[in-house]
C-alpha atoms as a PDB file:
ATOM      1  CA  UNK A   1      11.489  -8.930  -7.218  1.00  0.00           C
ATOM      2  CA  UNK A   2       7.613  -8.688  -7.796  1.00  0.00           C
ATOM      3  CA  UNK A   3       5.548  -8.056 -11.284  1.00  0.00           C
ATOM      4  CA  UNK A   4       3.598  -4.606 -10.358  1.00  0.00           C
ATOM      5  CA  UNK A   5       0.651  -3.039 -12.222  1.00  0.00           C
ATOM      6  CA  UNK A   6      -0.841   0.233 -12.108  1.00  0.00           C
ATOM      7  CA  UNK A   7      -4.639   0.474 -12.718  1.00  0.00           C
ATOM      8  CA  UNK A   8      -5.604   2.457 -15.312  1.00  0.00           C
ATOM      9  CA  UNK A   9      -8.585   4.125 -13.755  1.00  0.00           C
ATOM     10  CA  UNK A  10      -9.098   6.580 -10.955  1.00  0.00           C
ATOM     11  CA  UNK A  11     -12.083   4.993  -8.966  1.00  0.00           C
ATOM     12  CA  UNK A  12     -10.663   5.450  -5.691  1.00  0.00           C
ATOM     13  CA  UNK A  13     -11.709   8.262  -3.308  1.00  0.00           C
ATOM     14  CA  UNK A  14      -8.150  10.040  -4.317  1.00  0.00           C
ATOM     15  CA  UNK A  15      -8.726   9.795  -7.927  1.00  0.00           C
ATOM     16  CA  UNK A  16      -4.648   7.791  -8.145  1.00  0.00           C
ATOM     17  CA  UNK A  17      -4.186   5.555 -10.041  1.00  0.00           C
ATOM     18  CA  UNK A  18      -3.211   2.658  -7.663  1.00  0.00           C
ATOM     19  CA  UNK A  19      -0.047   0.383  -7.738  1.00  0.00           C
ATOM     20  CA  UNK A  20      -0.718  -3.417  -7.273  1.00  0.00           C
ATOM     21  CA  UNK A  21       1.934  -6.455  -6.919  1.00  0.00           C
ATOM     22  CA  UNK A  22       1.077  -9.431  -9.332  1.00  0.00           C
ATOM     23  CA  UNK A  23      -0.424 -11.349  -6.564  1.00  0.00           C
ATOM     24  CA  UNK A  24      -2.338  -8.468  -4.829  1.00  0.00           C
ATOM     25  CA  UNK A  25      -6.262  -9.510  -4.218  1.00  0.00           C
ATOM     26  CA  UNK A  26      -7.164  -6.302  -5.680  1.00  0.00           C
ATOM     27  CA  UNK A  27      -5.559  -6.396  -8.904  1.00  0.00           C
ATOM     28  CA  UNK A  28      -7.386  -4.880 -11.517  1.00  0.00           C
ATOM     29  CA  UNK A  29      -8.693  -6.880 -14.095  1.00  0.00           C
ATOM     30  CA  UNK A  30      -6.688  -7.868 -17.381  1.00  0.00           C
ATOM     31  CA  UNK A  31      -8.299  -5.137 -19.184  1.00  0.00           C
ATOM     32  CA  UNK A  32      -8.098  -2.152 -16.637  1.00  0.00           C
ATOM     33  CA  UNK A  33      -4.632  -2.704 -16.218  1.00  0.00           C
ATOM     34  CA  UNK A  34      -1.171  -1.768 -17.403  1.00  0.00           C
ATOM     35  CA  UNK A  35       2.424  -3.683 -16.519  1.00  0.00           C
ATOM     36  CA  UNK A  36       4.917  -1.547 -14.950  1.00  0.00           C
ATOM     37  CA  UNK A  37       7.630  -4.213 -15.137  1.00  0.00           C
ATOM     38  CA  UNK A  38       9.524  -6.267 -12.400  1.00  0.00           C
ATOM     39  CA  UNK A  39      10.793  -4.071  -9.205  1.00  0.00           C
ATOM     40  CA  UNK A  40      12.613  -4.626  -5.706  1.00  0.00           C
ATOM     41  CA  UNK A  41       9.570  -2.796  -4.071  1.00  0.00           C
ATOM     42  CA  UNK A  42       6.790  -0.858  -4.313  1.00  0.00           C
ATOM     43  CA  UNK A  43       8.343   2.642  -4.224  1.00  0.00           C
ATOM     44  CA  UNK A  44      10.377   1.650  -7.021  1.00  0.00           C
ATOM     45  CA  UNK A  45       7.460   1.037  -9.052  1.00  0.00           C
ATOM     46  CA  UNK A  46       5.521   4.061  -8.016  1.00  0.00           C
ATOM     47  CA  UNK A  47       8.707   6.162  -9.434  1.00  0.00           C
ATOM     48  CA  UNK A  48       8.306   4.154 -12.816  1.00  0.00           C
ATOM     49  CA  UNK A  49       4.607   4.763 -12.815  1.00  0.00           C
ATOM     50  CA  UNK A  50       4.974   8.573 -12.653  1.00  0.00           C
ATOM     51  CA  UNK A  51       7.632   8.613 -14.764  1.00  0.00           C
ATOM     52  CA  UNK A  52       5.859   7.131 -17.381  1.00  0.00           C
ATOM     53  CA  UNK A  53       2.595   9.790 -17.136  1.00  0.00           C
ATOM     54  CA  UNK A  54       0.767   8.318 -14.185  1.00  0.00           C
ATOM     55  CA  UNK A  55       1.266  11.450 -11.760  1.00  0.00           C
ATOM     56  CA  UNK A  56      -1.293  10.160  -9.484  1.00  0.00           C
ATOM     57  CA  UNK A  57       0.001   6.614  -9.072  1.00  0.00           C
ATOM     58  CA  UNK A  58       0.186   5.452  -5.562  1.00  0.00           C
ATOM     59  CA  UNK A  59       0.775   2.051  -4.167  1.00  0.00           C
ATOM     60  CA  UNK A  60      -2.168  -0.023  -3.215  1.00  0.00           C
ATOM     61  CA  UNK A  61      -2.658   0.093   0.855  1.00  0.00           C
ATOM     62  CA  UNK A  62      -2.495  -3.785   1.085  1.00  0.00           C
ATOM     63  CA  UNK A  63      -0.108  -4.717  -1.281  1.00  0.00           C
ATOM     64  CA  UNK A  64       2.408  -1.747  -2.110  1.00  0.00           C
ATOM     65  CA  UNK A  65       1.833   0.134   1.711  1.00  0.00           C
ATOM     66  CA  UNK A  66       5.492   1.305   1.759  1.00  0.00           C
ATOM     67  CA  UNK A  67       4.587   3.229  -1.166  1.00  0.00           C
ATOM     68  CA  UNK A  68       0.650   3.945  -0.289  1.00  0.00           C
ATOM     69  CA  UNK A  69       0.799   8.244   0.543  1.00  0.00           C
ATOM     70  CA  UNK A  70      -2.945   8.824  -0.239  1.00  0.00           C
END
């Protein structure tokens, strides 16, 4: 199981909030980013993001691309 992270701003070309594994190389900084908790995979954590009020999360291409839609 991996930490994940959701970034808490929309600066993509999507406007989603992206999904990021603790060791992804594009994890937000500490302060532009929220802890989603420990989870077998990224899909799982993309649930828990939207499911806590992030409707536009989506997993991070390089990191979380099993969950990546947009």
């Amino acid at each position: 199981m991996k930490h994940y992270y959701i970034n808490n701003t929309t600066k993509n070309p999507n406007g989603n909030n992206e999904v990021h594994t603790e060791d992804c190389r594009y994890l937000p900084s500490l302060t532009n980013r929220t802890c989603l908790g420990y989870f077998t995979d990224g899909i799982a954590a993309v649930a828990a993001a939207k499911a806590k009020g992030y409707s536009k999360a989506d997993g991070c291409i390089h990191c979380c691309p099993e969950a990546h839609r947009e």
